[in-house]
N, C-alpha and C. Protein backbone atom coordinates (compact mmCIF):
# COMPACT_ATOMS: atom_id res chain seq x y z
N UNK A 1 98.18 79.70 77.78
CA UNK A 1 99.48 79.07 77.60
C UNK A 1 100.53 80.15 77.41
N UNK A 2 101.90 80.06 77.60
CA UNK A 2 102.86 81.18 78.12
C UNK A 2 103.19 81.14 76.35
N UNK A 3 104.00 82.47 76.06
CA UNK A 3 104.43 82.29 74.23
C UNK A 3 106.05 82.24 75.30
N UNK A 4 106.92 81.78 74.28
CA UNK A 4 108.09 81.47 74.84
C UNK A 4 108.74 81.77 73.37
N UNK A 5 110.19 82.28 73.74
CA UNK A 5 110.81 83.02 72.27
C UNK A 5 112.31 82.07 72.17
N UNK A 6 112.42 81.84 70.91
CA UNK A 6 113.68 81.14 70.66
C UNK A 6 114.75 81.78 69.65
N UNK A 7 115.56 81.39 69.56
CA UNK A 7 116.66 82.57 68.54
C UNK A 7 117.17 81.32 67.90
N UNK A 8 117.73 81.69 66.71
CA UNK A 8 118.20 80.46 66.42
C UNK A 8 119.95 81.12 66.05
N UNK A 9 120.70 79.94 66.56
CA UNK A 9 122.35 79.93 66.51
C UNK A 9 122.64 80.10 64.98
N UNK A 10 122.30 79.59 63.92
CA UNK A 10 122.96 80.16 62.72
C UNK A 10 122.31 81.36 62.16
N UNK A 11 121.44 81.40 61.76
CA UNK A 11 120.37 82.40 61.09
C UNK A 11 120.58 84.04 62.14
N UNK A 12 120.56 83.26 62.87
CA UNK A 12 120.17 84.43 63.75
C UNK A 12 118.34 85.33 63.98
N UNK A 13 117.51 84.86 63.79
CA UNK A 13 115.93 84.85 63.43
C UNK A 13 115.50 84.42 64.75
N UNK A 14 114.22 85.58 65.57
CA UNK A 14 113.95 84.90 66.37
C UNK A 14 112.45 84.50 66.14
N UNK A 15 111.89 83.82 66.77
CA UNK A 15 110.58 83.22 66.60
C UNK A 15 109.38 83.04 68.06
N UNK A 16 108.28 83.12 68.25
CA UNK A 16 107.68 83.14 69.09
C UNK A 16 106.65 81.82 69.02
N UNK A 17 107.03 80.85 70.18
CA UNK A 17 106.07 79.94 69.87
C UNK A 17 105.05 79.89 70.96
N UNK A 18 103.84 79.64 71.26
CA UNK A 18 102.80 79.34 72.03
C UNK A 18 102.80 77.58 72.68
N UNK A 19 103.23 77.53 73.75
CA UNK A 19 103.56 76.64 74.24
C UNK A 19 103.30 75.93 75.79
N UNK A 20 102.85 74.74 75.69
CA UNK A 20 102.13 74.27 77.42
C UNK A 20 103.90 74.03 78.41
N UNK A 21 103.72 74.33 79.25
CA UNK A 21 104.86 74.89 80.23
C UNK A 21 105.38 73.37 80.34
N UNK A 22 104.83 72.22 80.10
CA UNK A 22 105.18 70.83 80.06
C UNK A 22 105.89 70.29 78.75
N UNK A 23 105.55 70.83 77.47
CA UNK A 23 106.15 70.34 76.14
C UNK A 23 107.36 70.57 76.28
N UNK A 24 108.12 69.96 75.67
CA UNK A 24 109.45 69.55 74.88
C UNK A 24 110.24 71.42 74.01
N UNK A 25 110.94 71.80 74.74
CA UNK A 25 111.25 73.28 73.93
C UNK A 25 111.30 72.77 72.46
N UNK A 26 111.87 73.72 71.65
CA UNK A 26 111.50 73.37 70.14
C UNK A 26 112.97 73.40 70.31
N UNK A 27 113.99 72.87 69.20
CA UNK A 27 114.71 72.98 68.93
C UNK A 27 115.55 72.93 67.59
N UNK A 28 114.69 72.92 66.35
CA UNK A 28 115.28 73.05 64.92
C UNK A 28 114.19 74.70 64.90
N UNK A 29 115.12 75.63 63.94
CA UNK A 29 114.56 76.56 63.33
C UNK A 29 113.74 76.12 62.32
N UNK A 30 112.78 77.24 62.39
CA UNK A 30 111.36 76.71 61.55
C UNK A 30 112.29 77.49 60.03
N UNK A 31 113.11 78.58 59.88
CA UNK A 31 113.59 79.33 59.02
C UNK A 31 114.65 78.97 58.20
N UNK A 32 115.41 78.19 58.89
CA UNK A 32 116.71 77.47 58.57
C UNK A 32 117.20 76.45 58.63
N UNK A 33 116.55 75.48 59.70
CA UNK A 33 116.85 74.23 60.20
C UNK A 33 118.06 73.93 61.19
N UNK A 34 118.12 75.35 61.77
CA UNK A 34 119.45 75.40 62.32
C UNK A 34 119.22 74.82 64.26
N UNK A 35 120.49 75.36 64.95
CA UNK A 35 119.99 74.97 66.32
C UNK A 35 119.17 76.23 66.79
N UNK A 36 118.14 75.98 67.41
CA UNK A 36 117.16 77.49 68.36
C UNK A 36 117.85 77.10 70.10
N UNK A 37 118.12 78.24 70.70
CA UNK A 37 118.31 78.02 71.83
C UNK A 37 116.85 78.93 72.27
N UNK A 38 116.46 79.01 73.70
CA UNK A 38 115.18 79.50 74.27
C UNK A 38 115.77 80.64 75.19
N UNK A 39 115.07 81.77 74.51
CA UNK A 39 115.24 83.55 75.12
C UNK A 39 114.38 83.62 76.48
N UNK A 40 115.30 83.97 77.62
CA UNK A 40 114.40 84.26 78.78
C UNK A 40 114.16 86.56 78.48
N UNK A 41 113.12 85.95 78.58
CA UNK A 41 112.61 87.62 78.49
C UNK A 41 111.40 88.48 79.14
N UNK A 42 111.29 89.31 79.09
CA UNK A 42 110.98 90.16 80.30
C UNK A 42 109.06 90.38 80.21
N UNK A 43 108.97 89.88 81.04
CA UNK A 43 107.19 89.85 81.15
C UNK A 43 106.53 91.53 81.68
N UNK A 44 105.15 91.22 81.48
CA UNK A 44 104.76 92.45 82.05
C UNK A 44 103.62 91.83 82.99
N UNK A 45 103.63 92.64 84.47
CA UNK A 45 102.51 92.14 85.06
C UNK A 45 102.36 93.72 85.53
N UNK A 46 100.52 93.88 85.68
CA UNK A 46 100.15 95.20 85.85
C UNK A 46 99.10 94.34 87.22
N UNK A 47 99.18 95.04 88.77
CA UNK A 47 97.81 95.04 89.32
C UNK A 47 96.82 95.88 89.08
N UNK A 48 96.05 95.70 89.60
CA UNK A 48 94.39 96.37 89.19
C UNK A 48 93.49 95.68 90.25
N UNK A 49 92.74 96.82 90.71
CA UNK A 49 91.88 96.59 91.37
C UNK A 49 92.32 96.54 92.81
N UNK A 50 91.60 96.24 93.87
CA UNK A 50 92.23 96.31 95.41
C UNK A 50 92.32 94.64 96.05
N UNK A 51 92.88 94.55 96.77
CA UNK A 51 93.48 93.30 97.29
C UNK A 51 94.96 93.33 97.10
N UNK A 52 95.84 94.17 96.73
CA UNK A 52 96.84 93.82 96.79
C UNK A 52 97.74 94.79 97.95
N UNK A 53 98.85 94.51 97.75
CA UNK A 53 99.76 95.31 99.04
C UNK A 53 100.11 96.64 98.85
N UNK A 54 100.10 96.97 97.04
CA UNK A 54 99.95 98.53 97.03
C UNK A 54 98.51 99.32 97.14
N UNK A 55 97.90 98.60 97.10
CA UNK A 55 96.67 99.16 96.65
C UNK A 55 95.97 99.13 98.42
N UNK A 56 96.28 98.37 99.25
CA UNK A 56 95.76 98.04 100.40
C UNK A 56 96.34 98.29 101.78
N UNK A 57 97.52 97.88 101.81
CA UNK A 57 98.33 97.43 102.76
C UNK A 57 99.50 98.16 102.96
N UNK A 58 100.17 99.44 102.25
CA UNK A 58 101.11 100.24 102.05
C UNK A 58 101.31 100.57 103.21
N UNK A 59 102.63 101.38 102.95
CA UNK A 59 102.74 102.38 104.15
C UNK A 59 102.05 103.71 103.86
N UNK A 60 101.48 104.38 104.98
CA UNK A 60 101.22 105.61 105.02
C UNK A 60 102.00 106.28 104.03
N UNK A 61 103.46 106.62 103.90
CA UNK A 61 104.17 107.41 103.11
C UNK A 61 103.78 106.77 101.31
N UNK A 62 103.42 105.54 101.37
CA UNK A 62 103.51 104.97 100.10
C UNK A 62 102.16 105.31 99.78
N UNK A 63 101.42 104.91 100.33
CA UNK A 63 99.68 105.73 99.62
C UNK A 63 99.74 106.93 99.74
N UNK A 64 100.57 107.95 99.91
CA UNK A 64 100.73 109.45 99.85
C UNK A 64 101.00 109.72 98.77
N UNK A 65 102.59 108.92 98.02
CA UNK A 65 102.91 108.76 97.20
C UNK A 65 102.11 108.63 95.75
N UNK A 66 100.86 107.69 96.32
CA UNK A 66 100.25 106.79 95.36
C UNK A 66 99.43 107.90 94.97
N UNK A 67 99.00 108.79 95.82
CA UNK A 67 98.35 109.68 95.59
C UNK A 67 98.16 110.97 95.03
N UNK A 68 99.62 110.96 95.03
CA UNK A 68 100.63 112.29 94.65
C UNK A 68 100.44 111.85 93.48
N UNK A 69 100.76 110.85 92.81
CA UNK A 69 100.81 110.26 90.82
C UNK A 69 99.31 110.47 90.66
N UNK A 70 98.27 110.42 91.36
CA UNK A 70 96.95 110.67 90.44
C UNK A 70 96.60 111.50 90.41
N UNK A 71 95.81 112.20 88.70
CA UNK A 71 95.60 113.22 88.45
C UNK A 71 94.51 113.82 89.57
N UNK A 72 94.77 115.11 89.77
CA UNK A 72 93.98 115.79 90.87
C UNK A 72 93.09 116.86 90.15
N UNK A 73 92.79 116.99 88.82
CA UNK A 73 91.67 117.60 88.29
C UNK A 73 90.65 117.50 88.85
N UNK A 74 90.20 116.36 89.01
CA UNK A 74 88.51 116.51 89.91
C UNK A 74 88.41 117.30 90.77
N UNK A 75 89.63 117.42 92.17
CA UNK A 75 89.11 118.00 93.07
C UNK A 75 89.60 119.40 92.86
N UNK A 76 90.40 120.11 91.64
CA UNK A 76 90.46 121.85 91.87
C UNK A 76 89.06 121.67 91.26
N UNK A 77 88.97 120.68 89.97
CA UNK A 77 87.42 121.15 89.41
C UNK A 77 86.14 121.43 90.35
N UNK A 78 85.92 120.67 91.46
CA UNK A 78 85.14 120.83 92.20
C UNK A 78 84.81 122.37 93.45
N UNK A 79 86.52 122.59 93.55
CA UNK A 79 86.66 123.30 94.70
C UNK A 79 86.40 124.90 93.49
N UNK A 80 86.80 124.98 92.27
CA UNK A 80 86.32 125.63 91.25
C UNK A 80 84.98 126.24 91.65
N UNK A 81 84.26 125.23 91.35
CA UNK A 81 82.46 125.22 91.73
C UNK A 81 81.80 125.52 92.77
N UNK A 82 82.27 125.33 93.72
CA UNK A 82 82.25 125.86 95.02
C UNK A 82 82.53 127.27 95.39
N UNK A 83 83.33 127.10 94.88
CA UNK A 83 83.59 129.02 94.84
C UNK A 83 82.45 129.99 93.81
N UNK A 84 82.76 129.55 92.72
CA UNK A 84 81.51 130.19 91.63
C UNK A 84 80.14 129.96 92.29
N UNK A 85 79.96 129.35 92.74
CA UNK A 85 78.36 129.39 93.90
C UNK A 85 78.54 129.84 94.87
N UNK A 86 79.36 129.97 95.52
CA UNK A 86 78.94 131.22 96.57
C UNK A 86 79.68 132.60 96.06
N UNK A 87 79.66 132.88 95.15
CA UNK A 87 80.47 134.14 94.72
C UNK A 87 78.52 134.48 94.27
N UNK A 88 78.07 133.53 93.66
CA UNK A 88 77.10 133.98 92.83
C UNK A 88 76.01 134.21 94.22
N UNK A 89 76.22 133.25 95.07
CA UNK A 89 75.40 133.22 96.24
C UNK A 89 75.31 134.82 96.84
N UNK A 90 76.42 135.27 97.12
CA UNK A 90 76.85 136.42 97.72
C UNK A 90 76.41 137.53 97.28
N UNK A 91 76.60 137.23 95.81
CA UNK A 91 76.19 138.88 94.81
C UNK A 91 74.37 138.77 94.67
N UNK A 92 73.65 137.45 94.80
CA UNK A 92 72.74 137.52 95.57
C UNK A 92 71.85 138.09 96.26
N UNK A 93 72.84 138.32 96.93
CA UNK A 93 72.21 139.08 98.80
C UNK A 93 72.40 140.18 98.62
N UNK A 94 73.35 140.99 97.72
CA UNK A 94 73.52 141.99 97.85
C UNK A 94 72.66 143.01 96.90
């Protein structure tokens, strides 16, 4: 169920109620008994996972992008290792 936020006109107090998208808004303050009007306010939505249009369907330049923001430790770490084995490989042979 969505929480939906109300302010109330005298008090000034806002309040958060848990509410089915069908009920009746609230309209006396639980604090004062005053009028509550209903706060439109700013949600958060995060994707995750693949199926979506960034994650799937981008442009070339935009999964470059996408790619550019993730940390790239793994692969110096790897290319690291690669080198230290054949350095060690080399001195080896010799």
């Amino acid at each position: 169920m969505p929480i939906y936020e109300y302010a109330c006109q005298d008090c000034g107090k806002q309040c958060e109620v848990i509410q089915k998208v069908t009920d009746e808004p609230i309209s006396i303050c639980p604090y004062c008994g005053g009028q509550l009007h209903k706060l439109i306010s700013q949600t958060s939505f995060i994707l995750k996972g693949t199926g979506w249009y960034v994650t799937d369907y981008a442009s070339p330049e935009r999964k470059k992008a996408l790619e550019f923001d993730r940390p790239a430790d793994a692969k110096i770490e790897s290319k690291a290792e690669t080198k230290t084995v054949t350095d060690a490989s080399s001195a080896a042979k010799n």
